[in-house]
N, C-alpha and C. Protein backbone atom coordinates (compact mmCIF):
# COMPACT_ATOMS: atom_id res chain seq x y z
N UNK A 1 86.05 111.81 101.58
CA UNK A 1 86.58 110.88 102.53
C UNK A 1 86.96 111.63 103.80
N UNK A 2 86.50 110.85 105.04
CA UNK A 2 86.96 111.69 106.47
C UNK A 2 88.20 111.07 106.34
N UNK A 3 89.30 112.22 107.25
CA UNK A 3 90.31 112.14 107.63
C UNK A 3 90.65 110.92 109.14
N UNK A 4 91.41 110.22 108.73
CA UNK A 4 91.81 109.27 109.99
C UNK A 4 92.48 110.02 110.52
N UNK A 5 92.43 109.74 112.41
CA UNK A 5 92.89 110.58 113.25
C UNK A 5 94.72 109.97 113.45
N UNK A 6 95.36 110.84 113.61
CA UNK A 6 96.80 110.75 113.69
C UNK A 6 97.38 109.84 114.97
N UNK A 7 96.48 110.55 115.92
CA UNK A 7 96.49 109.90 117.30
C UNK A 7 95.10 109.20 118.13
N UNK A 8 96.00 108.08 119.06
CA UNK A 8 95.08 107.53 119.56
C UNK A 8 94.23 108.22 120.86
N UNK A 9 93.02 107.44 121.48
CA UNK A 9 92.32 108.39 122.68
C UNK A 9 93.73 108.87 123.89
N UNK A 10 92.91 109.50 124.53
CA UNK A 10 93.84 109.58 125.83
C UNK A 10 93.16 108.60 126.99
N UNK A 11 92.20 107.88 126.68
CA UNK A 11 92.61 106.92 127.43
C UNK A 11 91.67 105.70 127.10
N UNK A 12 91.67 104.70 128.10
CA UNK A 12 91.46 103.50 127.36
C UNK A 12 90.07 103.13 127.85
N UNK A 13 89.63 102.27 126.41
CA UNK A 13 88.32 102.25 126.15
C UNK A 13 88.04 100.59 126.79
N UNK A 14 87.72 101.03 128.61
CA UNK A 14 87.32 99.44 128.99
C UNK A 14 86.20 99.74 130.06
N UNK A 15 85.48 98.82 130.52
CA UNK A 15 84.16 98.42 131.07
C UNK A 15 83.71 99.62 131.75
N UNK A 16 84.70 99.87 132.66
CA UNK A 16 84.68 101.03 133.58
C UNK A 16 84.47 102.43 132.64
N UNK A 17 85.20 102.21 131.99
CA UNK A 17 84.93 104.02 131.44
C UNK A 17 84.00 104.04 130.77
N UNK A 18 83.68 103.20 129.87
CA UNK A 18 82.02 103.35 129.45
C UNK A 18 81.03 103.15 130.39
N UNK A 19 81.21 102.22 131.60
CA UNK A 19 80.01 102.83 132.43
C UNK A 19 80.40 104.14 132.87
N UNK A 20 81.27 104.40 133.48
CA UNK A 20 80.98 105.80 134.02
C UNK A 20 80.76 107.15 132.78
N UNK A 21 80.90 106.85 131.43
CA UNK A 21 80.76 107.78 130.49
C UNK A 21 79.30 107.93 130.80
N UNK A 22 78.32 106.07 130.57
CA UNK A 22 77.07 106.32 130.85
C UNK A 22 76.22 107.36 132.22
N UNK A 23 76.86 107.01 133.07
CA UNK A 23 76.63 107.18 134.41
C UNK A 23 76.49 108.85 134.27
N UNK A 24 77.75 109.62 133.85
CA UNK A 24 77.82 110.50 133.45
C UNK A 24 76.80 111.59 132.41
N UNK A 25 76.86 111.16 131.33
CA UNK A 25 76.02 111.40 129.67
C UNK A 25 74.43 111.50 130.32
N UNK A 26 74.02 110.18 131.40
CA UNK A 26 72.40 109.31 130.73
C UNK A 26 72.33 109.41 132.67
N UNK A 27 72.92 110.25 133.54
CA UNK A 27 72.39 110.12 134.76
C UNK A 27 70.76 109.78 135.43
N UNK A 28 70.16 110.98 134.62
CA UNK A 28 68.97 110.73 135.03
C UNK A 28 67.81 108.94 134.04
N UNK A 29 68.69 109.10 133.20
CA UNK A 29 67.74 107.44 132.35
C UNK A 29 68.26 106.39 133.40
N UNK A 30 66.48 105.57 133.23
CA UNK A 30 66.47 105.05 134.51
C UNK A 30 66.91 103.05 133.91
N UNK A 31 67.14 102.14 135.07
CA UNK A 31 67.10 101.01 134.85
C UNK A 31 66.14 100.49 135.33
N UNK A 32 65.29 99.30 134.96
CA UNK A 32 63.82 99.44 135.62
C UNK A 32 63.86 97.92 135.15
N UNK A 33 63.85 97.54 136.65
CA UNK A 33 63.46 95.75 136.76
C UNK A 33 62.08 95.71 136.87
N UNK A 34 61.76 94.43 136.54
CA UNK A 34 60.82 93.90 136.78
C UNK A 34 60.57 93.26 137.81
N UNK A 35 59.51 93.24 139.16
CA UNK A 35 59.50 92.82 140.35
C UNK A 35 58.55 91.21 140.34
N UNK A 36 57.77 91.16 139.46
CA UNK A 36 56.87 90.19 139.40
C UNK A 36 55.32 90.91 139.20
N UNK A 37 55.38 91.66 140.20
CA UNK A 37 53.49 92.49 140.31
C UNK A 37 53.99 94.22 140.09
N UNK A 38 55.64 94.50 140.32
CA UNK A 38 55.56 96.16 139.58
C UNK A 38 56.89 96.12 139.51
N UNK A 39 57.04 97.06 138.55
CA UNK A 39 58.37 97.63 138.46
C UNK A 39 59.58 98.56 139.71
N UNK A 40 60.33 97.77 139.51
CA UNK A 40 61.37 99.00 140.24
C UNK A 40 62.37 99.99 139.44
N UNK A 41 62.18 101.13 140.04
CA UNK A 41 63.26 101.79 139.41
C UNK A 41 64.66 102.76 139.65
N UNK A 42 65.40 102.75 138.98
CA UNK A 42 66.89 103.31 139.47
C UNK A 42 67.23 104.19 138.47
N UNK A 43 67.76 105.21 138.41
CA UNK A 43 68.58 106.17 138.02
C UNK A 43 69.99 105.86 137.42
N UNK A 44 70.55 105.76 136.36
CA UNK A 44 72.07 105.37 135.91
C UNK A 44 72.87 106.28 137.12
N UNK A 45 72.33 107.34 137.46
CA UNK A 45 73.35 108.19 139.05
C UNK A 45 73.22 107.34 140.21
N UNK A 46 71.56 106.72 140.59
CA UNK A 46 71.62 105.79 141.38
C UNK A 46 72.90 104.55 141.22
N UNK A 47 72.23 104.04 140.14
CA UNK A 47 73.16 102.60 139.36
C UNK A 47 74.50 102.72 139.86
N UNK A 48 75.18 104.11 139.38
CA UNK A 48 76.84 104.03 139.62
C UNK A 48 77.10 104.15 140.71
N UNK A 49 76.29 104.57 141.39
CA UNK A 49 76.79 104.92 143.06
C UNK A 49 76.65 103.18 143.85
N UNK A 50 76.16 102.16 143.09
CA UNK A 50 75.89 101.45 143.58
C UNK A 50 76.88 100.69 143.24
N UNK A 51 77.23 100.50 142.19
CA UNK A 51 78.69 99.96 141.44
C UNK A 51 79.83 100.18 142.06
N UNK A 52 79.97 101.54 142.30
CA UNK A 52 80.86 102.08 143.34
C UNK A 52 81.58 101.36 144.33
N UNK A 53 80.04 101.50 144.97
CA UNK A 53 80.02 100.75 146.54
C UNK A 53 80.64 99.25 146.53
N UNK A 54 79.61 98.49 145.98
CA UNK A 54 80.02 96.98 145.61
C UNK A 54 81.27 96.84 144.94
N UNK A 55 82.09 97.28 144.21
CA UNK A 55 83.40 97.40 143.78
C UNK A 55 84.31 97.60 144.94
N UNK A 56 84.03 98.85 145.81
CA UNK A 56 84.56 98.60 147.46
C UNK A 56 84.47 97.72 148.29
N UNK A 57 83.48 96.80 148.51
CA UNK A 57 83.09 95.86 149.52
C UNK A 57 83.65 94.65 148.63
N UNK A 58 83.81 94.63 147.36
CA UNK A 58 84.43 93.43 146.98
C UNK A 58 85.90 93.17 147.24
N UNK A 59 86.77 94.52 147.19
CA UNK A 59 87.90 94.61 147.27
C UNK A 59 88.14 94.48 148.89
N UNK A 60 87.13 95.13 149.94
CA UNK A 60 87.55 94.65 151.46
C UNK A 60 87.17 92.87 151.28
N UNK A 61 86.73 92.31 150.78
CA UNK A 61 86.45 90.93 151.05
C UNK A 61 87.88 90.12 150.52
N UNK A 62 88.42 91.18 149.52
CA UNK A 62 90.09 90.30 149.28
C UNK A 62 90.02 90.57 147.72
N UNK A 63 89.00 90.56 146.81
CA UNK A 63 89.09 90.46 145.56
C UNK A 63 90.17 91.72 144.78
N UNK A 64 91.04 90.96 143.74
CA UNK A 64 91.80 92.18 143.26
C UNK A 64 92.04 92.04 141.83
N UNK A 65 92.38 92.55 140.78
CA UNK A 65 92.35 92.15 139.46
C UNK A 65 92.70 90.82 138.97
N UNK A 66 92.17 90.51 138.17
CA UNK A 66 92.48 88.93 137.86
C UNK A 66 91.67 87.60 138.73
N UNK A 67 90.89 88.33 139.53
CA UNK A 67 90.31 87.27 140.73
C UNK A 67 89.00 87.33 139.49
N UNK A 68 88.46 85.93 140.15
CA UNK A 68 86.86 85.56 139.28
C UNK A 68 85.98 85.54 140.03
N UNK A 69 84.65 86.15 140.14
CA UNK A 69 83.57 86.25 140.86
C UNK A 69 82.71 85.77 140.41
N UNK A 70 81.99 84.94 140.37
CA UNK A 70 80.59 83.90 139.82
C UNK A 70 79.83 84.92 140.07
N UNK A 71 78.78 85.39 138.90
CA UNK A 71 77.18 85.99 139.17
C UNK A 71 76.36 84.38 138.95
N UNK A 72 75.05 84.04 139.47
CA UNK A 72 74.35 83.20 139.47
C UNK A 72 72.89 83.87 140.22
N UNK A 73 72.62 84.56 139.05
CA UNK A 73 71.20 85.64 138.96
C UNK A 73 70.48 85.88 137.98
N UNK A 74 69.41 86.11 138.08
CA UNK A 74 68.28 86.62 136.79
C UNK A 74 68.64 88.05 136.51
N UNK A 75 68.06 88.30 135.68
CA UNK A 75 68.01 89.33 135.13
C UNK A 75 67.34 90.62 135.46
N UNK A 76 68.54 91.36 136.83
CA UNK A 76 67.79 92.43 137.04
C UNK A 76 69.06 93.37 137.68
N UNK A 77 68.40 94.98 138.24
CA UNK A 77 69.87 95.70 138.60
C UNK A 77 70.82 94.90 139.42
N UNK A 78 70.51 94.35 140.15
CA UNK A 78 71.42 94.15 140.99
C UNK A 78 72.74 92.47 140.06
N UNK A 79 72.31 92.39 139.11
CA UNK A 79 73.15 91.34 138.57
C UNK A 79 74.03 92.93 137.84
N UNK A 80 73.17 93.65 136.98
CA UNK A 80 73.74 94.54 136.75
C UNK A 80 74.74 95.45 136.93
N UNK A 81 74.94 96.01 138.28
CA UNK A 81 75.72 96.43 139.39
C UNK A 81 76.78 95.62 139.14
N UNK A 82 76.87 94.32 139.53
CA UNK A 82 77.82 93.55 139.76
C UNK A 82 78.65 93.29 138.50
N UNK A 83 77.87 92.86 137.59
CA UNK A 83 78.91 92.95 136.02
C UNK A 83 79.80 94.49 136.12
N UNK A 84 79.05 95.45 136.08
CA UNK A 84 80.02 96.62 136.22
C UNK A 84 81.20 96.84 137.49
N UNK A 85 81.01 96.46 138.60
CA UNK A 85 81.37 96.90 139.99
C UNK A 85 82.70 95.47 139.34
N UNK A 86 82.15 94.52 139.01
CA UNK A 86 83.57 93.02 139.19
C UNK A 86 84.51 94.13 137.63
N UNK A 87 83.70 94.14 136.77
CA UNK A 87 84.65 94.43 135.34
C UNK A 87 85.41 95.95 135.99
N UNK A 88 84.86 96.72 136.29
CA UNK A 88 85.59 98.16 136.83
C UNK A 88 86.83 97.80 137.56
N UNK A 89 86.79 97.25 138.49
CA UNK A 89 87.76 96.90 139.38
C UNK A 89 88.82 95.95 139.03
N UNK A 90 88.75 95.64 137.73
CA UNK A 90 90.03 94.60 136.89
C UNK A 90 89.75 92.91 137.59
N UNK A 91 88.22 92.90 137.97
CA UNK A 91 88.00 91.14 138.33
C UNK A 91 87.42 90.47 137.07
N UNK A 92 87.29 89.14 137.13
CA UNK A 92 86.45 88.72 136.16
C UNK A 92 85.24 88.66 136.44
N UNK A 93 84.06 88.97 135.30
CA UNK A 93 82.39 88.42 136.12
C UNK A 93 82.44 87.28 135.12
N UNK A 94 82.69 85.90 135.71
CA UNK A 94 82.09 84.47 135.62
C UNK A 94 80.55 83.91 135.73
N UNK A 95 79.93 84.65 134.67
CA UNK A 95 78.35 83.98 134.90
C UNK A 95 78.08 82.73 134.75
N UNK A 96 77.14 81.99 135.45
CA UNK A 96 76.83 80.87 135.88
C UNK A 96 75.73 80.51 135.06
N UNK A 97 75.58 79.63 134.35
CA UNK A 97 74.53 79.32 134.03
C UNK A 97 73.62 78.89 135.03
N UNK A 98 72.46 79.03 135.16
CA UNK A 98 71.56 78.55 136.03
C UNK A 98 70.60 77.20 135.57
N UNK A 99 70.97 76.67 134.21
CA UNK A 99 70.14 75.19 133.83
C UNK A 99 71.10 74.65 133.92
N UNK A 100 72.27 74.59 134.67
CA UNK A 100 73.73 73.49 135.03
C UNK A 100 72.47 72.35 135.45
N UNK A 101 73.24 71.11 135.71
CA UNK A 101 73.18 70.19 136.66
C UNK A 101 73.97 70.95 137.72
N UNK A 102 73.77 69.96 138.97
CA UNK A 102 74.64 70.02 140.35
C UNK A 102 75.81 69.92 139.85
N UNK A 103 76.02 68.94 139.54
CA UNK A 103 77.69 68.34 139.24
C UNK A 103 78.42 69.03 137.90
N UNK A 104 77.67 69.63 137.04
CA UNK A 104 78.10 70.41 136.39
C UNK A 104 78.62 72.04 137.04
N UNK A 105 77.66 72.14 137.68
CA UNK A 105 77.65 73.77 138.22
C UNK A 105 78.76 73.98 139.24
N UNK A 106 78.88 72.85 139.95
CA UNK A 106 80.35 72.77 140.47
C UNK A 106 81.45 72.47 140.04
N UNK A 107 81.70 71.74 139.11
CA UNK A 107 83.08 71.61 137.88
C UNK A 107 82.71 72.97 137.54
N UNK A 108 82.14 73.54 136.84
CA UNK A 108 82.24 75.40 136.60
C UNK A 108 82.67 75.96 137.08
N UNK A 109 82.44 76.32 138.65
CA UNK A 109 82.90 77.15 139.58
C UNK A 109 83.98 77.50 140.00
N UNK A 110 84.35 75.46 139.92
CA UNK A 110 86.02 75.64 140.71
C UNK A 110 86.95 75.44 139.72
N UNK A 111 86.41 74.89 138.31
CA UNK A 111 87.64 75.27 137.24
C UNK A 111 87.49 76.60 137.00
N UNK A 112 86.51 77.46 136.86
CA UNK A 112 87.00 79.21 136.59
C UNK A 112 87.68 79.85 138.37
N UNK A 113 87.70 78.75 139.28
CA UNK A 113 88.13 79.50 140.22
C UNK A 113 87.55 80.65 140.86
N UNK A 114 86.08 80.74 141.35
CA UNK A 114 85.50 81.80 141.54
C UNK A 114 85.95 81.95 142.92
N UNK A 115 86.07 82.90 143.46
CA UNK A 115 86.51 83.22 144.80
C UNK A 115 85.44 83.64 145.03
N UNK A 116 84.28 84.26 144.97
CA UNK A 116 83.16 84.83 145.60
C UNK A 116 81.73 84.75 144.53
N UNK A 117 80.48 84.26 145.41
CA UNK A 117 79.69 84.07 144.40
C UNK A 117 78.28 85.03 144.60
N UNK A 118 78.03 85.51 143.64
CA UNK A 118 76.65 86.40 143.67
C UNK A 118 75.70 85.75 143.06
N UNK A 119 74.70 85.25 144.46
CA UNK A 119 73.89 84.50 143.98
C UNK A 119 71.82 84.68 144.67
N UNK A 120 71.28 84.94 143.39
CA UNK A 120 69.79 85.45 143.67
C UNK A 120 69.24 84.33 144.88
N UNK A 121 68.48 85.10 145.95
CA UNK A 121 67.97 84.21 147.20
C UNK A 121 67.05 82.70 146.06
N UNK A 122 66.23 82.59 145.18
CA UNK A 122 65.69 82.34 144.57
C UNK A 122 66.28 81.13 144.13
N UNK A 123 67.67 81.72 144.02
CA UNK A 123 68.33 80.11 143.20
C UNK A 123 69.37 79.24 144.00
N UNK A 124 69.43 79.92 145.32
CA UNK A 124 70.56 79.71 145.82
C UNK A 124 70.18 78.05 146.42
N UNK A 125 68.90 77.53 146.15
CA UNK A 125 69.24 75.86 146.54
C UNK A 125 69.62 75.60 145.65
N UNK A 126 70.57 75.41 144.82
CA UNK A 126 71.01 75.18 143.66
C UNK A 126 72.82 75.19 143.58
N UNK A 127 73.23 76.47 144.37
CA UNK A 127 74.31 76.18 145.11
C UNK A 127 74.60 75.53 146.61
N UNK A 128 73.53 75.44 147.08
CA UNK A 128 73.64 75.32 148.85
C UNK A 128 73.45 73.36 148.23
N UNK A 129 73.15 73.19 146.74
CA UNK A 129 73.16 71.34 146.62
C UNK A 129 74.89 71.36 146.67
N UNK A 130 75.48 71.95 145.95
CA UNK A 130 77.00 71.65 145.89
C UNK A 130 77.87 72.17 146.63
N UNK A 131 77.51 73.04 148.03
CA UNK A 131 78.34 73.62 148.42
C UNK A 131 79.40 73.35 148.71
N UNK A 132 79.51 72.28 149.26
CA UNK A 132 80.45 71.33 150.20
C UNK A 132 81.51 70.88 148.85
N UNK A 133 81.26 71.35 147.95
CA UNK A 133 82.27 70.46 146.57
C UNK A 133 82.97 71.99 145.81
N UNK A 134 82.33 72.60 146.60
CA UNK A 134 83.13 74.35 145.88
C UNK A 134 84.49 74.29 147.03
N UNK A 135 85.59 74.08 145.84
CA UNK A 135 86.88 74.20 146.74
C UNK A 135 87.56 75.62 146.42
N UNK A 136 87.22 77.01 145.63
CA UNK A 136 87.78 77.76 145.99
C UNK A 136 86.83 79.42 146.67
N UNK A 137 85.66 78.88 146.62
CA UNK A 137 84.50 79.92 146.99
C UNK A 137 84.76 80.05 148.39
N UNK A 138 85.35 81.43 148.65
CA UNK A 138 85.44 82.07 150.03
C UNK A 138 84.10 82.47 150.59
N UNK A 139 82.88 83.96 149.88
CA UNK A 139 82.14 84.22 150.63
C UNK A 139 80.94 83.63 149.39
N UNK A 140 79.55 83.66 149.80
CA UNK A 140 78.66 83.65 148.73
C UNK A 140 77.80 84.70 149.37
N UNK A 141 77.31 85.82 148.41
CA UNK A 141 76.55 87.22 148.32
C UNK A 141 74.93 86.54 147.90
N UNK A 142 74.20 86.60 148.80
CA UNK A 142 72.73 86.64 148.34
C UNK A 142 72.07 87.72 148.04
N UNK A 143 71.94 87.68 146.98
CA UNK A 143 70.89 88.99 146.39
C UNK A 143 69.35 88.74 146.44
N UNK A 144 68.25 89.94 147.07
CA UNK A 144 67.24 90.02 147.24
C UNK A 144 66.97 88.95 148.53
N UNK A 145 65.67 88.72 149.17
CA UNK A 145 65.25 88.55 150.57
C UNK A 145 66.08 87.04 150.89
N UNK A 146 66.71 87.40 151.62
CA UNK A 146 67.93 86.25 152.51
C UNK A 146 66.82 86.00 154.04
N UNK A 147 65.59 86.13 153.78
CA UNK A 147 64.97 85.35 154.97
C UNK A 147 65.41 84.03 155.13
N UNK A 148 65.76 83.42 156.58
CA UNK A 148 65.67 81.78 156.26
C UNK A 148 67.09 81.39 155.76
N UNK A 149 67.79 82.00 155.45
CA UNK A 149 69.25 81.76 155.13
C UNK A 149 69.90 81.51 155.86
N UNK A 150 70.81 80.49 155.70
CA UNK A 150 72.27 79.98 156.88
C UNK A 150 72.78 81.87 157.22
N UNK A 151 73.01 81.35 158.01
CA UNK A 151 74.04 82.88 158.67
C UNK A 151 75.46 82.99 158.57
N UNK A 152 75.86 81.96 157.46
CA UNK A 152 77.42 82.28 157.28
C UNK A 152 77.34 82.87 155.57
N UNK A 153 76.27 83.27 154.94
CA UNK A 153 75.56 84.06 153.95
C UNK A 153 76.34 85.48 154.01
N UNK A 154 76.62 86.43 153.33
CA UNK A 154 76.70 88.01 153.15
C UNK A 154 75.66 87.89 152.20
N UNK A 155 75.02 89.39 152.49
CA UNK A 155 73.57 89.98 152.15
C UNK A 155 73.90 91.19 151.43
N UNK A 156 73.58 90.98 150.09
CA UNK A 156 74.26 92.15 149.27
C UNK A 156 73.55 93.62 149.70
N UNK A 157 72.40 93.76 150.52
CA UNK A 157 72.17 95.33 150.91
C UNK A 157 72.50 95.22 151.83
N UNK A 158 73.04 94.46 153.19
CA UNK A 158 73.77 94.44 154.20
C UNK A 158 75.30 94.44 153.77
N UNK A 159 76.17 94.37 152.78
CA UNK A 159 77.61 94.21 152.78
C UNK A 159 78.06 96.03 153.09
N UNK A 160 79.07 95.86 153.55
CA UNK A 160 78.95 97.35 153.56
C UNK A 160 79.74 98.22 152.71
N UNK A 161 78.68 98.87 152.33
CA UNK A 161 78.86 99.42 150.27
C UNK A 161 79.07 101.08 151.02
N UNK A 162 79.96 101.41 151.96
CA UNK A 162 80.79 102.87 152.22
C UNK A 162 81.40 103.29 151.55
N UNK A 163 82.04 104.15 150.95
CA UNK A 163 83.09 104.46 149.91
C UNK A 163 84.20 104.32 151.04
């Protein structure tokens, strides 16, 4: 029989420290979306530096522990990023389903109270149907090509991700 340990870690086992354990351990293993016609790819050193950033630019936009941030994205780094960058920083990530109705997807939003929404260029007629009924959504973040977009939009490779 192994011996149980006497004492607990020295420190605590939450979102943030296992990504950065990863980030750390698995730098060079890569994350690799799918583009439609090729792959893209990122580095877990890339990844965290990007987490980083977006964890900063969320906190200049006002967000602070306990705040809820809607993701409303497919499945790729940059939803990725954001689960880590909102959980690191003590926010909630509030994912959105994307087969809501309208009128559903807005009762979602504003009963979890999302203050800021990350949402793929792709799906965003989907929020731009309910916008006008989101009563606590301050900014909404478009991820990937924001051609053609209203200009009161933030552009997640335009936000500015400085340390």
């Amino acid at each position: 029989m192994l011996p149980i340990p006497s004492t607990m870690s020295d420190f605590q086992l939450t979102i943030g420290s296992i990504f950065e354990h990863g980030v750390r351990v698995h730098a060079e293993s890569e994350v690799i979306t799918w583009m439609g016609d090729r792959a893209r790819h990122a580095t877990y050193r890339e990844v965290g530096e990007r987490v980083r950033r977006l964890a900063n630019a969320l906190r200049r936009l006002g967000i602070q522990p306990g705040d809820r941030v809607g993701t409303f994205c497919w499945n790729h780094q940059e939803h990725l990023e954001a689960y880590y960058a909102i959980s690191s920083m003590g926010a909630v990530v509030h994912t959105l389903n994307i087969r809501l109705f309208p009128e559903q997807l807005a009762f979602v939003i504003n009963h979890g109270a999302d203050r800021i929404i990350l949402v793929d260029a792709t799906l965003y007629p989907a929020i731009a149907r309910v916008r006008d009924k989101l009563t606590t959504v301050e900014h909404i973040i478009i991820v990937g090509d924001a051609a053609g977009m209203p200009d009161n939009l933030l552009r997640y490779e335009e936000l500015d991700l400085t340390f």
